[in-house]
N, C-alpha and C. Protein backbone atom coordinates (compact mmCIF):
# COMPACT_ATOMS: atom_id res chain seq x y z
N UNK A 1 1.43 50.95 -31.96
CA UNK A 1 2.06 49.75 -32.53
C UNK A 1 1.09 49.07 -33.48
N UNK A 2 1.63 48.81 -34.64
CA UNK A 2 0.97 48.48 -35.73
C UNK A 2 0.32 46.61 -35.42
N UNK A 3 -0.72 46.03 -35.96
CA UNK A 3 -1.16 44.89 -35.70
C UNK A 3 0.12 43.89 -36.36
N UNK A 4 0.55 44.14 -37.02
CA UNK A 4 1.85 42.84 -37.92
C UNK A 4 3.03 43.10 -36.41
N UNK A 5 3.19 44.21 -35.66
CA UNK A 5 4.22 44.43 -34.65
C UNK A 5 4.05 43.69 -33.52
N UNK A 6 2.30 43.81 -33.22
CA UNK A 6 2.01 43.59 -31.87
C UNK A 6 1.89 42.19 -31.88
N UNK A 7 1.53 41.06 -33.01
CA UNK A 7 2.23 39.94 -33.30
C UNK A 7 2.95 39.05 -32.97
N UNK A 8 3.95 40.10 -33.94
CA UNK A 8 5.27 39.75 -33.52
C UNK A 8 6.20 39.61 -32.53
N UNK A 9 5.41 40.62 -31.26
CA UNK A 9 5.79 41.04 -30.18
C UNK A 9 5.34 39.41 -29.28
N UNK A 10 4.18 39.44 -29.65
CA UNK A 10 3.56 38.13 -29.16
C UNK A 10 4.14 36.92 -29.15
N UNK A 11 4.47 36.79 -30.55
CA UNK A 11 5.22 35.56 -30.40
C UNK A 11 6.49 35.45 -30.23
N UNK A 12 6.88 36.42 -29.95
CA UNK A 12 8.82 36.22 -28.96
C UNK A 12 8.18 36.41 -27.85
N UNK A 13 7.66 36.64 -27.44
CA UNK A 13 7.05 36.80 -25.89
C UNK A 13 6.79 35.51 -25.29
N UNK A 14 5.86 34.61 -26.30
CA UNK A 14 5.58 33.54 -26.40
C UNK A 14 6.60 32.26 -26.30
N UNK A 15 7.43 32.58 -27.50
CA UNK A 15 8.76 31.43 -27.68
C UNK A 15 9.58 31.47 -26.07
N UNK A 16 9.91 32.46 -25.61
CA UNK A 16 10.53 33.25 -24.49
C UNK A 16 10.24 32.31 -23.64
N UNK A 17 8.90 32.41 -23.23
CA UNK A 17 7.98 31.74 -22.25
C UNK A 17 8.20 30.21 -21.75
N UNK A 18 8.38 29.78 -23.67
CA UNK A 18 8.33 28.22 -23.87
C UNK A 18 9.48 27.83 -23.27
N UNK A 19 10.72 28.18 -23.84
CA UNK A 19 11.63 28.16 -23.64
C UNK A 19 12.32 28.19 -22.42
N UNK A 20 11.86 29.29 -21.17
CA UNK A 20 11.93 29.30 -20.10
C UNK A 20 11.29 27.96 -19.30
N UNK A 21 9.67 27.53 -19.81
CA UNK A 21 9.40 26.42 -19.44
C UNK A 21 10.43 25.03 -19.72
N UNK A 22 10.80 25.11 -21.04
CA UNK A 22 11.52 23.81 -21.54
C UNK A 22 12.31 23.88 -20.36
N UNK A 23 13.10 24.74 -20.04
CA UNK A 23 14.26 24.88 -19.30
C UNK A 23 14.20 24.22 -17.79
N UNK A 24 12.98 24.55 -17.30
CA UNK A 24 12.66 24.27 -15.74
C UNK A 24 12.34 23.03 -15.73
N UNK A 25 11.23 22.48 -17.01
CA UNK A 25 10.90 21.55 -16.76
C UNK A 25 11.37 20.34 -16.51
N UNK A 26 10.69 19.25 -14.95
CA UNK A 26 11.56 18.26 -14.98
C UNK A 26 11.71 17.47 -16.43
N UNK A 27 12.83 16.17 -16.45
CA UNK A 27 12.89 15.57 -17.89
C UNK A 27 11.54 14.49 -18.20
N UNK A 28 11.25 14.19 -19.10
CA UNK A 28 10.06 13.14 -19.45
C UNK A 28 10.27 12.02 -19.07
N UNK A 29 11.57 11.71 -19.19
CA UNK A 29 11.56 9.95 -18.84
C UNK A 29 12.78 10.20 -17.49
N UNK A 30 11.92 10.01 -16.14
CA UNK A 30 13.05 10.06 -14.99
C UNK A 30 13.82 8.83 -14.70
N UNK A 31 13.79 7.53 -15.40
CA UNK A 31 14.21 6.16 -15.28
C UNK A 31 15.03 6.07 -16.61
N UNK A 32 15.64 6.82 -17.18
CA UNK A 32 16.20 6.50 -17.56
C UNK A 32 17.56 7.73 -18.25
N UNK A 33 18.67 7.60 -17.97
CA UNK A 33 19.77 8.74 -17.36
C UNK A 33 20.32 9.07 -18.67
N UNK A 34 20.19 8.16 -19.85
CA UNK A 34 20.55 8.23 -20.85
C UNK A 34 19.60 9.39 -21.70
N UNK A 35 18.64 9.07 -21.93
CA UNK A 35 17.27 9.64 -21.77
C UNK A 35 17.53 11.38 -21.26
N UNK A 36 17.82 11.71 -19.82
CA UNK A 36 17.88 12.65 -19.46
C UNK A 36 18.95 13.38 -19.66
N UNK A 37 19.96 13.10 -19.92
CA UNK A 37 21.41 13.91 -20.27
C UNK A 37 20.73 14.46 -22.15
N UNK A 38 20.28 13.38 -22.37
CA UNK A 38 20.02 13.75 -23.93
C UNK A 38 19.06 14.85 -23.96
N UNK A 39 18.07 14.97 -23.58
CA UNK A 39 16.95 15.99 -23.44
C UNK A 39 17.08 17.20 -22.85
N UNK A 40 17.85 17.03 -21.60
CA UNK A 40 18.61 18.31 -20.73
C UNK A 40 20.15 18.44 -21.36
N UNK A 41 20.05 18.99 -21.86
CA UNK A 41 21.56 19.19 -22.90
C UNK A 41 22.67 19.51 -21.99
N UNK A 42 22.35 20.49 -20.95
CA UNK A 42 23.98 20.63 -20.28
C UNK A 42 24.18 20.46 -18.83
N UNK A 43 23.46 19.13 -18.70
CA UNK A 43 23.52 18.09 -17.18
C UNK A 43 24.62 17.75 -17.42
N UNK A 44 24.72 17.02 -18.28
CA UNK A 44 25.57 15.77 -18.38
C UNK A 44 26.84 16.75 -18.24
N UNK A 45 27.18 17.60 -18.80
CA UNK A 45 28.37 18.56 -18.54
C UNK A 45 28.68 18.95 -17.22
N UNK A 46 27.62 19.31 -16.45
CA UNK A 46 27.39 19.71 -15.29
C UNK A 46 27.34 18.79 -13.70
N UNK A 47 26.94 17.42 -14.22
CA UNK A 47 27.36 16.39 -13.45
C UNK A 47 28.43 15.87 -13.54
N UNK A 48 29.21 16.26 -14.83
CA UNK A 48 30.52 15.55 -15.23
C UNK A 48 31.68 16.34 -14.41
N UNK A 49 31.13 17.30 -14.28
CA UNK A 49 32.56 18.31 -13.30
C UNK A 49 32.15 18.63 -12.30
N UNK A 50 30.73 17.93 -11.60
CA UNK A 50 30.65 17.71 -9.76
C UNK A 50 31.56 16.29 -9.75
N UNK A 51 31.50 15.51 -10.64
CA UNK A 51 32.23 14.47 -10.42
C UNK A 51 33.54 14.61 -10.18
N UNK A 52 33.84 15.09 -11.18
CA UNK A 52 35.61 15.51 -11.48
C UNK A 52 36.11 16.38 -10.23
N UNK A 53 35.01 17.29 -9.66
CA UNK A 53 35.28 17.99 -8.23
C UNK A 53 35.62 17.56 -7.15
N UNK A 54 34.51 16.41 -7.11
CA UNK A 54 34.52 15.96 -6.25
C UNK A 54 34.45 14.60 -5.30
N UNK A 55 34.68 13.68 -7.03
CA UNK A 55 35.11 12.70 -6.45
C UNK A 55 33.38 10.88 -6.62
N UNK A 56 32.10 11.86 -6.53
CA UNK A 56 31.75 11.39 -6.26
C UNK A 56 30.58 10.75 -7.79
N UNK A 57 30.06 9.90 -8.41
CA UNK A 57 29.87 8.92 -9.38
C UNK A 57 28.35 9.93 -9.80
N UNK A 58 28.69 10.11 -10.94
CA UNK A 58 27.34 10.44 -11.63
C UNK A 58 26.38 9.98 -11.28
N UNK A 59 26.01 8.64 -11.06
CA UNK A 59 25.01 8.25 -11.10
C UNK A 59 24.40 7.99 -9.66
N UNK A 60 25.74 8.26 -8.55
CA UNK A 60 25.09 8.22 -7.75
C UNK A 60 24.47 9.59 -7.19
N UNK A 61 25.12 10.97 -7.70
CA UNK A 61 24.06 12.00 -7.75
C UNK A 61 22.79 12.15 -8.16
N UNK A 62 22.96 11.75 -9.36
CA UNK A 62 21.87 11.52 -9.71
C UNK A 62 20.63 10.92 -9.68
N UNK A 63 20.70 9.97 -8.77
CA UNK A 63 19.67 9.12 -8.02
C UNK A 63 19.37 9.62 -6.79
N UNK A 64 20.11 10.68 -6.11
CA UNK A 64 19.38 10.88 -4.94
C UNK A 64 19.25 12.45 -5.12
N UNK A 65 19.16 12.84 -6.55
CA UNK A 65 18.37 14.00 -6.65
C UNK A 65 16.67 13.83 -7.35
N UNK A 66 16.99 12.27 -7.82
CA UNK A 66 15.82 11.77 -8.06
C UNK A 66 15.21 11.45 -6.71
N UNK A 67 15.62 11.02 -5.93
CA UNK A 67 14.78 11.16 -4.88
C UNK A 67 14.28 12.04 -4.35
N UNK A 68 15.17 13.09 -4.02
CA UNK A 68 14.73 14.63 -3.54
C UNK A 68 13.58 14.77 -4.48
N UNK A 69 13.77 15.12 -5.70
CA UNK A 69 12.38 15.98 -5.97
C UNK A 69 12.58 15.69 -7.33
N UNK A 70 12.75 13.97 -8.01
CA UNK A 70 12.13 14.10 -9.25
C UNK A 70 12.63 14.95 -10.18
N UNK A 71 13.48 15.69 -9.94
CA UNK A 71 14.31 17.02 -10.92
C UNK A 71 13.22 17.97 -10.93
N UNK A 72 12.47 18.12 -10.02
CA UNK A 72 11.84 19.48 -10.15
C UNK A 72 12.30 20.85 -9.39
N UNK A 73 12.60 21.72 -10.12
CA UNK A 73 13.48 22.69 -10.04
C UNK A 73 13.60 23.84 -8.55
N UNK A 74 12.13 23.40 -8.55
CA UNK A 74 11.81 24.31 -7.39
C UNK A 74 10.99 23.52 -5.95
N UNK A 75 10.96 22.21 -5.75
CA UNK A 75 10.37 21.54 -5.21
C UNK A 75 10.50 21.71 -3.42
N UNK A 76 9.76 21.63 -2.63
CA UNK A 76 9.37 21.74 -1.81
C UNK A 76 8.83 20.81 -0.40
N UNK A 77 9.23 20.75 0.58
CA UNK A 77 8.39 19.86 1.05
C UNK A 77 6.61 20.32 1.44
N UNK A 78 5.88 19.23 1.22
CA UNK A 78 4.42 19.12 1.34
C UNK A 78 4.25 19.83 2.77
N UNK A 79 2.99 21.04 2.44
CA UNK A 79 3.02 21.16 4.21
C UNK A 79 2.46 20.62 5.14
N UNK A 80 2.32 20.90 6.31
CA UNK A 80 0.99 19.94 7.33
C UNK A 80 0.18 20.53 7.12
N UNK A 81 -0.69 19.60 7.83
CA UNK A 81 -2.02 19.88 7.89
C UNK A 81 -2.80 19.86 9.24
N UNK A 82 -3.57 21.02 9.04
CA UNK A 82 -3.78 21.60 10.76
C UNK A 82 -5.41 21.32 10.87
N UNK A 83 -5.88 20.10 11.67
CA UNK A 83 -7.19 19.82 11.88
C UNK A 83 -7.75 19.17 10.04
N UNK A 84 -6.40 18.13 10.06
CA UNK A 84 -6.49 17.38 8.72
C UNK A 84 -6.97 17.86 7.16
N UNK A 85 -7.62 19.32 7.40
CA UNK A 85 -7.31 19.79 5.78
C UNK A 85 -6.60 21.34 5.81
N UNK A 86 -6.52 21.95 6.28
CA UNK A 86 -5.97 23.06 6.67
C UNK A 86 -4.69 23.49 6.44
N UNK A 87 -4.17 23.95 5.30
CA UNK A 87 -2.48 23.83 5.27
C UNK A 87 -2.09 24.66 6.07
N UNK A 88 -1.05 24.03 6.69
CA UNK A 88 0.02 24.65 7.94
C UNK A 88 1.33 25.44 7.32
N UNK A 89 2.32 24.88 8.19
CA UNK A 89 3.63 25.67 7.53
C UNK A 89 3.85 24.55 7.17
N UNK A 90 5.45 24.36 6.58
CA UNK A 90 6.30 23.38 6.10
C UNK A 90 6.69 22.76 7.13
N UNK A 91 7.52 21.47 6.77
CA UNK A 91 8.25 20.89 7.91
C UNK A 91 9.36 21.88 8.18
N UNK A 92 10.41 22.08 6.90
CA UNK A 92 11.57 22.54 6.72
C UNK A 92 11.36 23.65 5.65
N UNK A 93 12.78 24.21 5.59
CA UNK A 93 12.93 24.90 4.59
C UNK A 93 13.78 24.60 3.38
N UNK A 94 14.03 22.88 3.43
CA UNK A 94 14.36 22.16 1.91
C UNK A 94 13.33 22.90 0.92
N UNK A 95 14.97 23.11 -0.14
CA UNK A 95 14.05 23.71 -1.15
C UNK A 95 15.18 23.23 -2.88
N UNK A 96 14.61 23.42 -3.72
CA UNK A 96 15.21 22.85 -4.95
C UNK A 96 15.08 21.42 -5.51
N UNK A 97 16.20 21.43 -6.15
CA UNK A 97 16.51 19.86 -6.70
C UNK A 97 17.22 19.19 -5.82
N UNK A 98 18.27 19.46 -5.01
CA UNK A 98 18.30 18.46 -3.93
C UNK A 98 17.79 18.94 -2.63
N UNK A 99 16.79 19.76 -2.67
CA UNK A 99 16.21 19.66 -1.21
C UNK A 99 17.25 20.27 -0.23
N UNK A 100 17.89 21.22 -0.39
CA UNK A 100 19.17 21.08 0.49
C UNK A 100 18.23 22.22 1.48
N UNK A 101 18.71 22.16 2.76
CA UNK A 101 18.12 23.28 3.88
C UNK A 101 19.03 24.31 3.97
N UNK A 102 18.18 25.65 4.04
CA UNK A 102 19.29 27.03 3.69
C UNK A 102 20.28 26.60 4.58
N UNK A 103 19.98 26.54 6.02
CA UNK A 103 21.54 26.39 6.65
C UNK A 103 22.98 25.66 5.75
N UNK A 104 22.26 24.48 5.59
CA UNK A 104 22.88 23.63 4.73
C UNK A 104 23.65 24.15 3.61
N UNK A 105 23.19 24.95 2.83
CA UNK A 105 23.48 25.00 1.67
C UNK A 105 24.14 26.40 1.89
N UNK A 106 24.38 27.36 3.04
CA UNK A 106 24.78 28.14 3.11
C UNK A 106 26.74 27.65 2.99
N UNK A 107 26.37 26.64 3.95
CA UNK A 107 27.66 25.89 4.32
C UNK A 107 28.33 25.72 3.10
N UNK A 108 27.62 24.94 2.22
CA UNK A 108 28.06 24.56 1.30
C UNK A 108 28.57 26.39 0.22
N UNK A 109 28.21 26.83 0.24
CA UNK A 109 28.37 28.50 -0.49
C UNK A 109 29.76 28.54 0.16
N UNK A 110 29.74 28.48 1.41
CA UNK A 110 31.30 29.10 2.18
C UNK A 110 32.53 28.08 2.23
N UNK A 111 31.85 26.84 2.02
CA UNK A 111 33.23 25.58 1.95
C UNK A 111 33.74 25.59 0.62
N UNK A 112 32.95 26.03 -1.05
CA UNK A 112 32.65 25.88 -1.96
C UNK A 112 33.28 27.19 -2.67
N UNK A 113 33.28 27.86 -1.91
CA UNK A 113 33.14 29.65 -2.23
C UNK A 113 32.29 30.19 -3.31
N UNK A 114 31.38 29.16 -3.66
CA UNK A 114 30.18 29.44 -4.52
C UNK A 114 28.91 30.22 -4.10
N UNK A 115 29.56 31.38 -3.45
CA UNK A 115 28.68 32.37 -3.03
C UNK A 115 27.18 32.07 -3.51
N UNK A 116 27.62 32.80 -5.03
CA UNK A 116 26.03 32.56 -5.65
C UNK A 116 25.62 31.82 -6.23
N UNK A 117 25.93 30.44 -6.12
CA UNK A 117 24.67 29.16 -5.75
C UNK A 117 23.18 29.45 -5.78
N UNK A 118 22.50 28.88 -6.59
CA UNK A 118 21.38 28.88 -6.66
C UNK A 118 20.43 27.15 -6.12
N UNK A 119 19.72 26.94 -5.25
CA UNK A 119 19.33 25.35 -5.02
C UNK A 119 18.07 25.09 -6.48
N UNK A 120 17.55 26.41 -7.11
CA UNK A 120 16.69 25.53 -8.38
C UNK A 120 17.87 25.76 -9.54
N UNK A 121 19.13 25.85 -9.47
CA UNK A 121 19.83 25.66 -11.09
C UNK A 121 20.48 24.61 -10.52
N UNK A 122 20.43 23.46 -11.80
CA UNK A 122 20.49 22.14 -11.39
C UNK A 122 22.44 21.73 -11.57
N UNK A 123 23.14 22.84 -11.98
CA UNK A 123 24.30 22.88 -12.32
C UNK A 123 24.99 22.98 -10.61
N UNK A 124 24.61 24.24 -9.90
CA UNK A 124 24.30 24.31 -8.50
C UNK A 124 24.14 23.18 -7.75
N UNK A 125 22.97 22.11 -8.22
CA UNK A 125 22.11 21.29 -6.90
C UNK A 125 23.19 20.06 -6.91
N UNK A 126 23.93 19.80 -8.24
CA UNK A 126 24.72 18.94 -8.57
C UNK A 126 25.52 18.86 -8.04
N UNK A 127 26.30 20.47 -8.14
CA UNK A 127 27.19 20.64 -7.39
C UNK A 127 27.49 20.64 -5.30
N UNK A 128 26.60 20.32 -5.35
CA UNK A 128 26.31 20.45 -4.05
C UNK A 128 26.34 18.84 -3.07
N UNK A 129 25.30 18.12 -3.84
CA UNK A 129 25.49 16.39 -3.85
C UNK A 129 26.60 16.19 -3.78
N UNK A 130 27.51 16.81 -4.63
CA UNK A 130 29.18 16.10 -4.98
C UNK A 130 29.80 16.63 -3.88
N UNK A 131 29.43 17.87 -3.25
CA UNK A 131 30.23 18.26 -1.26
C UNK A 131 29.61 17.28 -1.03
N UNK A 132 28.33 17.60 -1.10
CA UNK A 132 28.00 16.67 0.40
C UNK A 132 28.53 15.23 0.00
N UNK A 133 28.44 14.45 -0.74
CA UNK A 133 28.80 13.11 -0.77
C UNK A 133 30.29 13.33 -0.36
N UNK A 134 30.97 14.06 -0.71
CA UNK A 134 32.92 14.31 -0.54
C UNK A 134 32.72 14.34 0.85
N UNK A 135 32.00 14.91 1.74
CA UNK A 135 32.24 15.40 2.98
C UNK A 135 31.60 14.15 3.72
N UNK A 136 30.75 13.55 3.66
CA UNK A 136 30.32 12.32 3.97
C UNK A 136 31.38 11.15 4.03
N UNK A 137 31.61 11.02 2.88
CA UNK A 137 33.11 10.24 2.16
C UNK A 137 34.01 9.94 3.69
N UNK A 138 34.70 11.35 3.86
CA UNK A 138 35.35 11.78 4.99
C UNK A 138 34.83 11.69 6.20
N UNK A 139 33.93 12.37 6.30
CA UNK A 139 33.62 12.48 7.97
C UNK A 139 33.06 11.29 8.57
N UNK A 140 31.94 10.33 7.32
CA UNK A 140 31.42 9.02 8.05
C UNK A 140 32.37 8.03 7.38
N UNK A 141 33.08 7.86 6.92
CA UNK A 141 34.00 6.66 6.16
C UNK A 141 33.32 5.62 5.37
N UNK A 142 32.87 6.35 4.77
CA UNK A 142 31.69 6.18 3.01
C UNK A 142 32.51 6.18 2.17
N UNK A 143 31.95 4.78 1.56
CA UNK A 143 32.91 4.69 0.05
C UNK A 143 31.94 5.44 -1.10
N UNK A 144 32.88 5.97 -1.70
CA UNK A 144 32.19 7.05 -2.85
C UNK A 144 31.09 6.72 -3.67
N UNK A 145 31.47 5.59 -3.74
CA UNK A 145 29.77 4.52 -4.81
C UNK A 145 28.85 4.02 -3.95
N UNK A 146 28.84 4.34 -2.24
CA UNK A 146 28.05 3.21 -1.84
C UNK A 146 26.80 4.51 -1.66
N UNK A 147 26.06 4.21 -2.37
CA UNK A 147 24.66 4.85 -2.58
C UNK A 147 23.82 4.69 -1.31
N UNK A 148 23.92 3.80 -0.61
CA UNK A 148 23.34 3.44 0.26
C UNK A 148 23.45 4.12 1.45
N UNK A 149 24.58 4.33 1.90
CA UNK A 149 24.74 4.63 3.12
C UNK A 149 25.00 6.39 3.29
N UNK A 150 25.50 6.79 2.09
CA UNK A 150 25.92 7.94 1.51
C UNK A 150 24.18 8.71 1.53
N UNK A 151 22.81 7.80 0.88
CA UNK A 151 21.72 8.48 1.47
C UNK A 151 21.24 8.56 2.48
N UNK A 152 21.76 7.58 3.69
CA UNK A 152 21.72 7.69 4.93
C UNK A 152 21.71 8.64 5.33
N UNK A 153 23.06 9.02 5.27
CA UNK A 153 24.18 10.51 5.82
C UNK A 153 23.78 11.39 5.06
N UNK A 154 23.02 11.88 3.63
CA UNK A 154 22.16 13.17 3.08
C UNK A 154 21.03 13.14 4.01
N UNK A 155 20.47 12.16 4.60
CA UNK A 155 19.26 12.49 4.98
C UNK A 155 19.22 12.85 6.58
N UNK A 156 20.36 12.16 6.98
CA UNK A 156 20.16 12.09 8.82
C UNK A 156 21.21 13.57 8.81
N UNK A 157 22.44 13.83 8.33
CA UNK A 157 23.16 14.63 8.45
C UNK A 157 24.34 13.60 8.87
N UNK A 158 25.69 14.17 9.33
CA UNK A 158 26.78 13.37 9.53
C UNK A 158 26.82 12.99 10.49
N UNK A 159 26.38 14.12 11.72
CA UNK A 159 26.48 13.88 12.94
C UNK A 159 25.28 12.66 13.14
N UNK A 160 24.11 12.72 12.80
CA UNK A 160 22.91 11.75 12.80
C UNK A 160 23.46 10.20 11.95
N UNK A 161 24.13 10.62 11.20
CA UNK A 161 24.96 8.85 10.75
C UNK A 161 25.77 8.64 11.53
N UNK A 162 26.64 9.35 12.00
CA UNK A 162 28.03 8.61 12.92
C UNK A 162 27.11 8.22 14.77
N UNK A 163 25.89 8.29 14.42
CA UNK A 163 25.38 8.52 15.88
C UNK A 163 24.12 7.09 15.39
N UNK A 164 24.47 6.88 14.56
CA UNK A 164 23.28 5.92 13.66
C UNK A 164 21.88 6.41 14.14
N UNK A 165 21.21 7.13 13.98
CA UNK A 165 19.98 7.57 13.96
C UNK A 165 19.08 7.26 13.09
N UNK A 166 19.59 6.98 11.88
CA UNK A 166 18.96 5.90 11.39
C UNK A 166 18.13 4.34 11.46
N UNK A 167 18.84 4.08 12.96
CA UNK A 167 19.14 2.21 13.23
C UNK A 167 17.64 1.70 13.19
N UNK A 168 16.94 2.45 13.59
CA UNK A 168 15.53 2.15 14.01
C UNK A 168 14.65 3.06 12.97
N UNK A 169 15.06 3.28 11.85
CA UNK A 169 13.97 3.96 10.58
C UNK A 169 14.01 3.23 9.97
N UNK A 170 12.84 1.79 10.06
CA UNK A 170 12.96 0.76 8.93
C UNK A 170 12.35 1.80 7.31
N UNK A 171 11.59 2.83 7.37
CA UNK A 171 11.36 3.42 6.00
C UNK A 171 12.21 3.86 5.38
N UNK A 172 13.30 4.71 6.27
CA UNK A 172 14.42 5.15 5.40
C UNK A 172 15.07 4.48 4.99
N UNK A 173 15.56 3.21 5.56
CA UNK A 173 16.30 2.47 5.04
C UNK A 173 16.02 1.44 3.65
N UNK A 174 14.53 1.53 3.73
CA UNK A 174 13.83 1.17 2.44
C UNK A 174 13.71 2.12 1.33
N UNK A 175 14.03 3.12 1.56
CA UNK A 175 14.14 4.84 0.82
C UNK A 175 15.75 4.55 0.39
N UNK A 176 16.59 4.05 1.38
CA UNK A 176 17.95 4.10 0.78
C UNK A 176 18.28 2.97 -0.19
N UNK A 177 17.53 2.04 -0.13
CA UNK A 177 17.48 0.95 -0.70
C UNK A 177 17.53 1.21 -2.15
N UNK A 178 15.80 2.13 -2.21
CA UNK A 178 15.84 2.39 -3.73
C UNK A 178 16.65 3.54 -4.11
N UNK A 179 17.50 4.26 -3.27
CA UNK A 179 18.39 5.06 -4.11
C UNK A 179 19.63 4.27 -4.38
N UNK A 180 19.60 3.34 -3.90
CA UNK A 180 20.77 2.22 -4.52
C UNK A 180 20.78 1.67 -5.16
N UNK A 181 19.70 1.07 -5.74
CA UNK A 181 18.80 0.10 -6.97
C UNK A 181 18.73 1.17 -8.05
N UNK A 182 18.97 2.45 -7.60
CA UNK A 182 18.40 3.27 -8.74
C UNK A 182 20.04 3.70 -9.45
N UNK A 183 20.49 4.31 -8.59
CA UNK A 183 22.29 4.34 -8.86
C UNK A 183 22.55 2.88 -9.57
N UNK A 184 22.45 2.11 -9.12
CA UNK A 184 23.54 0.90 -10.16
C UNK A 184 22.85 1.13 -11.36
N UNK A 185 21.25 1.46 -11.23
CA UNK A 185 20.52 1.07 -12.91
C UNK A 185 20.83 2.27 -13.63
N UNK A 186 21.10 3.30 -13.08
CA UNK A 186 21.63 4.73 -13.89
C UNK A 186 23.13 4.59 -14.07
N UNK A 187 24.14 3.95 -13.42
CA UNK A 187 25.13 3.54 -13.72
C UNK A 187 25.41 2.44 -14.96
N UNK A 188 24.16 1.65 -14.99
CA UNK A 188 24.45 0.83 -16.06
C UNK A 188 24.35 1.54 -17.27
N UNK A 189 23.00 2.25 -17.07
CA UNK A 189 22.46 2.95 -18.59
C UNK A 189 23.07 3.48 -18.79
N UNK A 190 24.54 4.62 -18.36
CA UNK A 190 25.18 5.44 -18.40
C UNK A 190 26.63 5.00 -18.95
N UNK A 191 27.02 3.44 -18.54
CA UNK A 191 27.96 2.76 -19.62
C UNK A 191 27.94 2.55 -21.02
N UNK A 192 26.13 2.72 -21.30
CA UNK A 192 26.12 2.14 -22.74
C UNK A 192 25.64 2.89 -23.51
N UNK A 193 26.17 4.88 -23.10
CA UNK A 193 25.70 5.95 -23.34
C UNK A 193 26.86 6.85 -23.12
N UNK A 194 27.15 6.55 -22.17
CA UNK A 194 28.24 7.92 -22.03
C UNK A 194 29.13 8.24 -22.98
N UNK A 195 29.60 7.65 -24.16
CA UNK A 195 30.36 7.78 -25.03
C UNK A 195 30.08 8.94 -26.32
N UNK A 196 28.52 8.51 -25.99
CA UNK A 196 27.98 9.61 -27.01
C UNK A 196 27.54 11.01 -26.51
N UNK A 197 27.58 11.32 -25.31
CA UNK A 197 26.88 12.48 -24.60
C UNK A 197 28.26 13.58 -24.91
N UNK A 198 27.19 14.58 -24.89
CA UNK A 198 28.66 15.70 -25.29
C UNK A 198 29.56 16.25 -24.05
N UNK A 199 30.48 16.18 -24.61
CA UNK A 199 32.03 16.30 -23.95
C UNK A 199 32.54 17.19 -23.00
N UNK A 200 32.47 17.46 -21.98
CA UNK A 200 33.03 19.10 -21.13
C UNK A 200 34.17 19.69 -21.50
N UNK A 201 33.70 21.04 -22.16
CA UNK A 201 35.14 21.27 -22.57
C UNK A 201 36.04 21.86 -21.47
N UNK A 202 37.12 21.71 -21.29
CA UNK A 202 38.11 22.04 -20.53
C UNK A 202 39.12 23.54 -20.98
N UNK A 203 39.13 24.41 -20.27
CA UNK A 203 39.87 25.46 -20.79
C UNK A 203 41.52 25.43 -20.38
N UNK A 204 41.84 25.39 -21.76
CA UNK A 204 43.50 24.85 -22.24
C UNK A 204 43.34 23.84 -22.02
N UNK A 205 42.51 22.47 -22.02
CA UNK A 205 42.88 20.82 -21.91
C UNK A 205 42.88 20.98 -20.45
N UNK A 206 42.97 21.79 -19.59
CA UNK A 206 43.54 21.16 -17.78
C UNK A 206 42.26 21.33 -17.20
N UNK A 207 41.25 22.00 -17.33
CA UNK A 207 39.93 22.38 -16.09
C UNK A 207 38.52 22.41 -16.94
């Protein structure tokens, strides 16, 4: 292979690379939703028809995937630590953008019939928030916007909310706090934006 080839080879190899990075990477500005639909080009499409699925408010997905993990694609929980520096195992096996636990998210594959679900494609993690918030909705008698209690029930599970297991976690409830503070402020930014974000197209006008 000639030196002008091997180059050339280089730099699609290269662009490839970037590109794959652009893709994973979380967005630059996480505070602000307007901001992130614009930069991640086909969220906003992709949150727009977990909504339409399922019922449950853009923005409040979107704030408690900011909690999970910041939009990082592949995120993890921190492991222990064994004789204080020593990494251990994990707590769990939350994994992705919303952190969902394989059991979990298996569920969600078979209620969903979204077999192949992925928890780091964020089209997936979206979709997944919008069950679980639908199924929450239902099973704990959660109103669809209340951010609050709706992160309760992502975090304890349904059975752990209808059993309030929560009652006595003054942190979580300070954790749910700011995913509620964070939902109305992504709800606001998202009124005085959404008009311009591009459109989901629907095949024949109905889906």
């Amino acid at each position: 292979m000639g030196n002008k080839n091997k180059k050339l080879l280089a730099a699609l190899l290269g662009a490839v690379t970037l590109s794959a990075g652009c893709a994973t990477s979380p967005p630059s500005n996480l505070d602000n939703i307007c901001s992130i639909f614009r930069e991640k080009k086909s969220w906003y499409r992709e949150a727009k028809a977990a909504e339409e699925k399922w019922g449950s408010p853009v923005a409040v997905m979107m704030a408690i995937l900011h909690q999970e993990s910041r939009f990082v694609h592949d995120a993890r929980p921190p492991r222990t630590k064994i004789l204080g520096f020593i990494p251990g195992p994990r707590p769990s096996d939350a994994y992705g953008y919303a952190q969902a636990l394989g059991n979990t998210w298996r569920g969600y594959q078979r209620s969903s019939f979204n077999y192949g679900a992925d928890r780091d494609d964020f089209g997936d993690a979206i979709d997944f928030v919008g069950w679980y918030n639908n199924t929450s909705a239902r099973r704990c008698q959660i109103r669809t916007r209340d951010a609050y209690h709706l992160y309760l029930a992502y975090h304890e599970g349904h059975g752990g909310f209808n059993r309030r297991s929560f009652k006595n976690k003054a942190w979580l409830k300070k954790v749910s706090h700011k995913v509620s503070a964070k939902a109305q402020r992504y709800q606001q930014q998202l009124n005085s934006c959404e008009q311009s974000l591009p459109k989901r197209r629907k095949f024949l006008g109905l889906f």
